[in-house]
N, C-alpha and C. Protein backbone atom coordinates (compact mmCIF):
# COMPACT_ATOMS: atom_id res chain seq x y z
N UNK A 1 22.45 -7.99 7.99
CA UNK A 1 21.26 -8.57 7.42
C UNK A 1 20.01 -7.76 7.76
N UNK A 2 20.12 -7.59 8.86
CA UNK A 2 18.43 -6.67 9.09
C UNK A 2 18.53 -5.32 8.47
N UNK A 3 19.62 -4.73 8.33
CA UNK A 3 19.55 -3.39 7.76
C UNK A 3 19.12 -3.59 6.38
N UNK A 4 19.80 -4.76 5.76
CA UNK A 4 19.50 -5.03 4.05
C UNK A 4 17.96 -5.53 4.40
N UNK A 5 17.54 -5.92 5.33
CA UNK A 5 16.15 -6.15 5.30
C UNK A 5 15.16 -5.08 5.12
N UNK A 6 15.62 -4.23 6.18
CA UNK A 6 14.76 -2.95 6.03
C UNK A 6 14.94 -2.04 5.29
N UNK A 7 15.86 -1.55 4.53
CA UNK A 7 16.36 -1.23 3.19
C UNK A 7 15.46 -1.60 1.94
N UNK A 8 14.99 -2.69 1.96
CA UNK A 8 14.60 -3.30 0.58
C UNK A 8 13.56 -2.62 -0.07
N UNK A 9 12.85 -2.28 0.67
CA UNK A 9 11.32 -1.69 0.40
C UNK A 9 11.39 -0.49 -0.27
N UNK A 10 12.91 -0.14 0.18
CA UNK A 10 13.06 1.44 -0.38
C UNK A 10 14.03 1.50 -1.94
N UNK A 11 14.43 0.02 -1.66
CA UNK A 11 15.18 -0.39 -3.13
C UNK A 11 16.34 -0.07 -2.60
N UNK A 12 17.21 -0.24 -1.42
CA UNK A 12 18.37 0.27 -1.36
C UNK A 12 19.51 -1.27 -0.68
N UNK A 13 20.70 -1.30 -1.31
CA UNK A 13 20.99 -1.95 -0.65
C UNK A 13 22.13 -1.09 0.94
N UNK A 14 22.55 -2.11 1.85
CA UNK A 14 23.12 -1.53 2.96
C UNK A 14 24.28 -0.77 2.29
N UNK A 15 25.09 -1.21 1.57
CA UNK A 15 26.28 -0.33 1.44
C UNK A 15 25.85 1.16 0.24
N UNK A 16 24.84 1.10 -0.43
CA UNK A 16 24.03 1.94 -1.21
C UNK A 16 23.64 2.74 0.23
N UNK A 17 22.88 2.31 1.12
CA UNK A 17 22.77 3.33 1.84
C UNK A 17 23.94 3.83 2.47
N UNK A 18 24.95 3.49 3.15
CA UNK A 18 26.20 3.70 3.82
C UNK A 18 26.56 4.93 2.77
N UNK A 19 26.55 4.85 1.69
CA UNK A 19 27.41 5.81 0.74
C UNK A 19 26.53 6.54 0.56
N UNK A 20 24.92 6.71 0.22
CA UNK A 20 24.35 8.05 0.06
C UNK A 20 23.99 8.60 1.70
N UNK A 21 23.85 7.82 2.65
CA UNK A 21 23.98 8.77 4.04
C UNK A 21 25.32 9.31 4.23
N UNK A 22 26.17 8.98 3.86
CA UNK A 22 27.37 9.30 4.50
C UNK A 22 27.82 10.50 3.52
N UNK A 23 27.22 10.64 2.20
CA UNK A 23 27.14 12.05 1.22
C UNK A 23 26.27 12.59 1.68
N UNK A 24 25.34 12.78 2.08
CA UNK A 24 24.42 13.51 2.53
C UNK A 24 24.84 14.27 3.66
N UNK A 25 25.54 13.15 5.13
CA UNK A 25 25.80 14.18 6.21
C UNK A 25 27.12 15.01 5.66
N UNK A 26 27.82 14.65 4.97
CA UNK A 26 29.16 15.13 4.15
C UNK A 26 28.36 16.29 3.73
N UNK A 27 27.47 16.65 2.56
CA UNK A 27 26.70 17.76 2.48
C UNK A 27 26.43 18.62 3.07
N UNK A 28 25.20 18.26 4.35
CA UNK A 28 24.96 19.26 5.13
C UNK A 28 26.00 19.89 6.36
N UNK A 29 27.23 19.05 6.09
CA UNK A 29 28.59 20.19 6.54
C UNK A 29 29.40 20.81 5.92
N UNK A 30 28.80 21.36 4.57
CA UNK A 30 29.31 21.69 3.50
C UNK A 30 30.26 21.37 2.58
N UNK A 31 30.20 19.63 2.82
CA UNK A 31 31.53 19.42 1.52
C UNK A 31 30.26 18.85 0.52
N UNK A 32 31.61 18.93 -0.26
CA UNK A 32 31.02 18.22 -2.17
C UNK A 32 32.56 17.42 -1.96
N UNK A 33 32.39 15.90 -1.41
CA UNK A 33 33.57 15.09 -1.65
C UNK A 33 33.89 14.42 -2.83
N UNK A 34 35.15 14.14 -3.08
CA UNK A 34 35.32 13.46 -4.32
C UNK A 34 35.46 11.73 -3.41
N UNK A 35 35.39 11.09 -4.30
CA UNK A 35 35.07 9.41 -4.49
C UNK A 35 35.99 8.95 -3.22
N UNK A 36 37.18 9.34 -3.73
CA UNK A 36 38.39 9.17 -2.08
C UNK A 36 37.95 9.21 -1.02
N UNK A 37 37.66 10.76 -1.00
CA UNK A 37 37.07 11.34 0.49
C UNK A 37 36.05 10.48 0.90
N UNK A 38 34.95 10.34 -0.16
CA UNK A 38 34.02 9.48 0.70
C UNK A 38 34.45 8.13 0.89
N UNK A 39 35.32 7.60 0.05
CA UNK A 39 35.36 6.08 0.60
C UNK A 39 36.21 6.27 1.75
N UNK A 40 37.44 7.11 2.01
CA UNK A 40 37.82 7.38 3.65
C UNK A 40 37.17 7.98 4.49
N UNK A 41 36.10 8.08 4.25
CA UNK A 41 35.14 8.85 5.41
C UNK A 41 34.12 7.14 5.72
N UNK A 42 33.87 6.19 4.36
CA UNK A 42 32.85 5.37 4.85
C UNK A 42 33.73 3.89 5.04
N UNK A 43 34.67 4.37 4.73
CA UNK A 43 36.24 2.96 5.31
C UNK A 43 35.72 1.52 4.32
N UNK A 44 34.83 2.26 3.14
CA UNK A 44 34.72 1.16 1.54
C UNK A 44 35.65 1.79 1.04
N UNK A 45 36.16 0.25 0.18
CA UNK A 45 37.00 0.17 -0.65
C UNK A 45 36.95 1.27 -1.67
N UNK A 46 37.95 2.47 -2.44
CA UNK A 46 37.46 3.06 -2.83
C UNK A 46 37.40 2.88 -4.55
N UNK A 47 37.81 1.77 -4.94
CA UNK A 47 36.96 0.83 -6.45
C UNK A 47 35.65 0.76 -5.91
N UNK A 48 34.64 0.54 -5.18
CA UNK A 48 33.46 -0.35 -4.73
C UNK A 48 33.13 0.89 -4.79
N UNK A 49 33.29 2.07 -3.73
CA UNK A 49 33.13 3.63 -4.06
C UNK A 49 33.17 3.86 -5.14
N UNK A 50 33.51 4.27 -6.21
CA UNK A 50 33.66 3.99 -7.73
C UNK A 50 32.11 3.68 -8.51
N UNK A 51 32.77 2.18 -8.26
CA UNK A 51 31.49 1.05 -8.96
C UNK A 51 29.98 1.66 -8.09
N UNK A 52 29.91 1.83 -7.02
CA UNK A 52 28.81 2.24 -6.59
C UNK A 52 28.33 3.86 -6.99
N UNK A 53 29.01 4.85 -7.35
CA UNK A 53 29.17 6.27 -7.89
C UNK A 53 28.25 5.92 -9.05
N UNK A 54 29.25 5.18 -9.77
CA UNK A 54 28.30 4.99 -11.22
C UNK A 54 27.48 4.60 -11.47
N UNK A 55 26.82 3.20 -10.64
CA UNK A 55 25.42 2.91 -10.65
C UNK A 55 24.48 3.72 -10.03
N UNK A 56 24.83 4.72 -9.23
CA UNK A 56 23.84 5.43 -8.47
C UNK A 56 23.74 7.08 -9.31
N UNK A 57 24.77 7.28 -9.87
CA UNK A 57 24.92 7.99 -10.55
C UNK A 57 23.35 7.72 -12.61
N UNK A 58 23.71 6.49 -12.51
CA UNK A 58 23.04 5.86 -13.83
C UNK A 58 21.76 5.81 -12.97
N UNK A 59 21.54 5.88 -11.68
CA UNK A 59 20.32 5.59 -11.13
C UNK A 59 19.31 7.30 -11.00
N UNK A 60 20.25 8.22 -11.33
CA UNK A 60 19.97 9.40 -10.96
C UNK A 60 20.01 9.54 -9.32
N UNK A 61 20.52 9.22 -8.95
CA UNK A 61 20.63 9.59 -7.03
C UNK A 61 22.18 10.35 -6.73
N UNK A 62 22.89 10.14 -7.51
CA UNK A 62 24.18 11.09 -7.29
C UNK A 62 24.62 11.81 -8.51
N UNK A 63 24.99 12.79 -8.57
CA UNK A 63 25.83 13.10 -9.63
C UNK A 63 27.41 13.26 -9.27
N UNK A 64 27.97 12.66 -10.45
CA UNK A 64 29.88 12.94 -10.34
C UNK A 64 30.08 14.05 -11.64
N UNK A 65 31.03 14.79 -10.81
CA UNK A 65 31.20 15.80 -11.49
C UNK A 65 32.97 16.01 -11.38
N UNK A 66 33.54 16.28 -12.61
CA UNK A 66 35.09 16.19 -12.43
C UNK A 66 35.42 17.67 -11.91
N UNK A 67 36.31 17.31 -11.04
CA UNK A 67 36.60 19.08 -10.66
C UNK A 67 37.44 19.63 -11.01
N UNK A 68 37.23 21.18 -11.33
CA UNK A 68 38.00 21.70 -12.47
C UNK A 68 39.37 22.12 -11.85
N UNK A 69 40.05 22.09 -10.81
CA UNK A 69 41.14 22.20 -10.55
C UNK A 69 42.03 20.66 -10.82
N UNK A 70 41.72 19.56 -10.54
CA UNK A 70 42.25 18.05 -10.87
C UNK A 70 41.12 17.13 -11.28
N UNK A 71 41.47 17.20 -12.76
CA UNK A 71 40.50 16.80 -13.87
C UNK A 71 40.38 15.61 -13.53
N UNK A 72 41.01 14.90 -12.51
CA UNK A 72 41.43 13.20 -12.15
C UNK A 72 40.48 13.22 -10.83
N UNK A 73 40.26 13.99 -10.64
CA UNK A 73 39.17 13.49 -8.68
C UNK A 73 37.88 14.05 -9.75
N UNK A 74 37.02 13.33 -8.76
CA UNK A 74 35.87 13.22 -9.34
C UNK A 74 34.88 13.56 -8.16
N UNK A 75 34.21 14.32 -8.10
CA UNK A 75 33.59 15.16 -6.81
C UNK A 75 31.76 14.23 -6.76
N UNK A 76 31.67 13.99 -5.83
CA UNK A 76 30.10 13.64 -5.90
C UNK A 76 28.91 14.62 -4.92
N UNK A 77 27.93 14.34 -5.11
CA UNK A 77 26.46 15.33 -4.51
C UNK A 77 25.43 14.53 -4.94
N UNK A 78 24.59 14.58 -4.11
CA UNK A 78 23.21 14.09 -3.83
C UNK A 78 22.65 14.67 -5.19
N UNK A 79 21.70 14.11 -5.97
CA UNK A 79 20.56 14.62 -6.61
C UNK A 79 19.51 15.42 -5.83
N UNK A 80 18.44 16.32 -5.94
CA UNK A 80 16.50 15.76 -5.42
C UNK A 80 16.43 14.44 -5.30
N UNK A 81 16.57 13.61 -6.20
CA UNK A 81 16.00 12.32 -5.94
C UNK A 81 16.98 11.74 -5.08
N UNK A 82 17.78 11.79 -4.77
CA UNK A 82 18.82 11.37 -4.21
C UNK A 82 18.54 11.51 -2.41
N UNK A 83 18.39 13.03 -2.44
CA UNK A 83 17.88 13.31 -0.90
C UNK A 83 16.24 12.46 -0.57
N UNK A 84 15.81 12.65 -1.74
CA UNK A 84 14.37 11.94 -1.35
C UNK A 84 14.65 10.64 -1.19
N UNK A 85 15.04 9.54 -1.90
CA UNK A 85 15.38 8.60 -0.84
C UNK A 85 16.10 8.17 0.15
N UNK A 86 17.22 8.76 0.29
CA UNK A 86 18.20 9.02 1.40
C UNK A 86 17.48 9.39 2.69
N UNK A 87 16.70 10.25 2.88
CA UNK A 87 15.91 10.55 4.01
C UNK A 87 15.28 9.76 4.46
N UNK A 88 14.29 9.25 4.00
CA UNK A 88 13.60 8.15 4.20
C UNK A 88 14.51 6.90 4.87
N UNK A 89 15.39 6.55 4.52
CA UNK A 89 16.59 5.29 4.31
C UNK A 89 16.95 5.87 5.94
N UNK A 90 17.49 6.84 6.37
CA UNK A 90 18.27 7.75 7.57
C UNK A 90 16.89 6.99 8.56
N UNK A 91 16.11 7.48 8.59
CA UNK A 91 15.13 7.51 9.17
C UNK A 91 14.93 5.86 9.81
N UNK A 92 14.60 4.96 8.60
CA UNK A 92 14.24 3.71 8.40
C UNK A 92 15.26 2.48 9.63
N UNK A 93 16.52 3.13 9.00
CA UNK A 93 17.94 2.41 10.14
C UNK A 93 18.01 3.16 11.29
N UNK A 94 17.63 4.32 11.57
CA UNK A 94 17.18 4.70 13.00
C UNK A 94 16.71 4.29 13.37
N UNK A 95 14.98 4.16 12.68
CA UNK A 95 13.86 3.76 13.65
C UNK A 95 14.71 1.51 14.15
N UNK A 96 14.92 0.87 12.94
CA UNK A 96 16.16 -0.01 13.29
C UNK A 96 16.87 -0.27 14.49
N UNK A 97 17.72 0.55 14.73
CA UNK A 97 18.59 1.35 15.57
C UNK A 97 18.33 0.95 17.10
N UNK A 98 17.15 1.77 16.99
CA UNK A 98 16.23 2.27 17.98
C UNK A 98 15.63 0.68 18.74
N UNK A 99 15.04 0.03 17.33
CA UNK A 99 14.42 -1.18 18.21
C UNK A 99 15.49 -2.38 19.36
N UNK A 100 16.63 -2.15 18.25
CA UNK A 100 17.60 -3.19 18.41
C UNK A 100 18.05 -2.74 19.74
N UNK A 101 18.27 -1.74 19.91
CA UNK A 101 18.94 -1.33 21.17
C UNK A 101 18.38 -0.95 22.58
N UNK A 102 16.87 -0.90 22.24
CA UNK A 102 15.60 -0.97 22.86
C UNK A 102 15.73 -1.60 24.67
N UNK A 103 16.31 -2.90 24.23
CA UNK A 103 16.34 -4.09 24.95
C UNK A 103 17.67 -3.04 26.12
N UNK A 104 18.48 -2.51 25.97
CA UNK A 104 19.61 -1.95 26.47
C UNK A 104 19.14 -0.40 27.09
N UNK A 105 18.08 -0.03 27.08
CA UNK A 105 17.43 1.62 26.96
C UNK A 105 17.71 2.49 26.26
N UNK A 106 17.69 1.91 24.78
CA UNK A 106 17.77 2.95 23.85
C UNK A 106 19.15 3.30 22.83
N UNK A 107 19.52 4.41 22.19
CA UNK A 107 20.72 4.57 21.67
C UNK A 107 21.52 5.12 23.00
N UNK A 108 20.37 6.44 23.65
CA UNK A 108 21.12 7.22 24.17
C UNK A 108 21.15 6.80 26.20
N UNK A 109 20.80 5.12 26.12
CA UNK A 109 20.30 4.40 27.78
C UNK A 109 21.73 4.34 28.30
N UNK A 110 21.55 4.75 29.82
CA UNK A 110 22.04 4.13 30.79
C UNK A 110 23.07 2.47 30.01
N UNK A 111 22.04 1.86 30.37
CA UNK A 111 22.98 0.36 29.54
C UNK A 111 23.35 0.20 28.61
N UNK A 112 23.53 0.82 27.36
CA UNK A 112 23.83 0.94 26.44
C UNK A 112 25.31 1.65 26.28
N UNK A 113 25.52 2.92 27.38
CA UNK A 113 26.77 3.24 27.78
C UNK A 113 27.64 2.61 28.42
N UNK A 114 27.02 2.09 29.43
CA UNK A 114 27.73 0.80 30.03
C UNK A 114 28.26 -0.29 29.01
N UNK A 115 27.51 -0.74 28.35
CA UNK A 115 28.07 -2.08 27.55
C UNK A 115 29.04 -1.25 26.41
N UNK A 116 28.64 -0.25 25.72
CA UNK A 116 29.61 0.55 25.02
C UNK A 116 31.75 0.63 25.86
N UNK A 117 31.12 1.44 27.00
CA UNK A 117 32.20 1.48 27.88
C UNK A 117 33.32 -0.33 28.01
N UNK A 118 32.12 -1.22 28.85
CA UNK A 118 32.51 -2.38 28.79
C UNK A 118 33.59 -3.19 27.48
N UNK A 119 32.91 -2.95 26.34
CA UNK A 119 33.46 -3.13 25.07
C UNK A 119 34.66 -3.10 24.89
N UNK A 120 34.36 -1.59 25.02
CA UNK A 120 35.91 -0.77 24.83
C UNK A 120 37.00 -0.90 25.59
N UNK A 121 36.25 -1.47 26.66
CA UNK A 121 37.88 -1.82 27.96
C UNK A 121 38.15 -3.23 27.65
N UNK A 122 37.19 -4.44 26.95
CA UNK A 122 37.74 -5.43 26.20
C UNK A 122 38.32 -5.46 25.10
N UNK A 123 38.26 -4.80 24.29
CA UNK A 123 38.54 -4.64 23.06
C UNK A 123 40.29 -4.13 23.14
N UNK A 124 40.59 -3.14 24.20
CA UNK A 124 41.51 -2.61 24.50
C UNK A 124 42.96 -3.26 25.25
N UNK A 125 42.29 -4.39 25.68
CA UNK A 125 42.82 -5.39 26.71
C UNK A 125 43.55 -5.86 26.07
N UNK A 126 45.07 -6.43 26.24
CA UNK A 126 45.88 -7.40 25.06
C UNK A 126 45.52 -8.67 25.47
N UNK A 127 45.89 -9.72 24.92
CA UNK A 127 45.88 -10.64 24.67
C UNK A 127 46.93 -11.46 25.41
N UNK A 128 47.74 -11.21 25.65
CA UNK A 128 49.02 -11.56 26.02
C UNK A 128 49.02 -11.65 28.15
C-alpha cells in the first residue's frame, strides 16, 4: 500500500513499477529481456507480464520487439520516456525505503542486519 501510495503522483502503479525497474536494472547490465525473462527475474505471473508489456507499451514507456531469431519471444526495452519516469519512480521507493527502515538505522544499519539475520534463522526453522 504505501509504495502504491507514493507511486501515484508519478501515475505508476506498484507492479508497473516492479516491471519497468526491474527492465531498467536488466538494461544497464546489458540485457534486452524477452517477457519470460522478465517475469522470472520479477517472480509476476508471466500473462500479467504480458498484459502489463502491452499497456505500457500503448503507454509509450516500453517497446516489444519480436526477435528475429524466435519470432515467438518477444524482447522488451525501456523507451526515453520510459527511463524518464522509471528514474524518478527508483528514486521515490528508495527515498520510501529509506524512511521505513529509518526506525531500524537505515537500509544499510546495524539493526536492520540483525533483524534481517533474525528472520532468516526463523524463517529457516521447521515447524515440526
Amino acid at each position: 500500500m504505501a509504495v502504491d501510495r507514493a507511486l501515484a503522483p508519478l501515475g505508476l502503479t506498484h507492479a508497473q513499477y516492479v516491471f519497468l525497474s526491474s527492465l531498467a536494472g536488466l538494461e544497464r547490465a546489458g540485457q534486452r529481456p524477452s517477457q519470460r525473462e522478465l517475469a522470472d527475474h520479477t517472480g509476476l505471473e508471466a500473462l500479467y507480464v504480458s498484459k502489463l508489456a502491452r499497456a505500457l507499451d500503448t503507454d509509450g514507456l516500453v517497446e516489444r520487439t519480436r526477435d528475429p531469431a524466435d519470432t515467438r519471444t518477444v524482447r522488451l526495452g525501456l523507451t526515453a520516456r520510459g527511463r524518464e519516469v522509471v528514474e524518478p519512480a527508483i528514486a521515490t521507493v528508495a527515498e520510501l525505503l529509506d524512511r521505513l527502515l529509518a526506525p531500524l538505522g537505515g537500509r544499510d544499519g546495524d539493526r536492520t542486519a540483525a533483524l534481517a539475520r533474525e528472520l532468516t534463522l526463523l524463517l529457516d526453522t521447521p515447524l515440526e
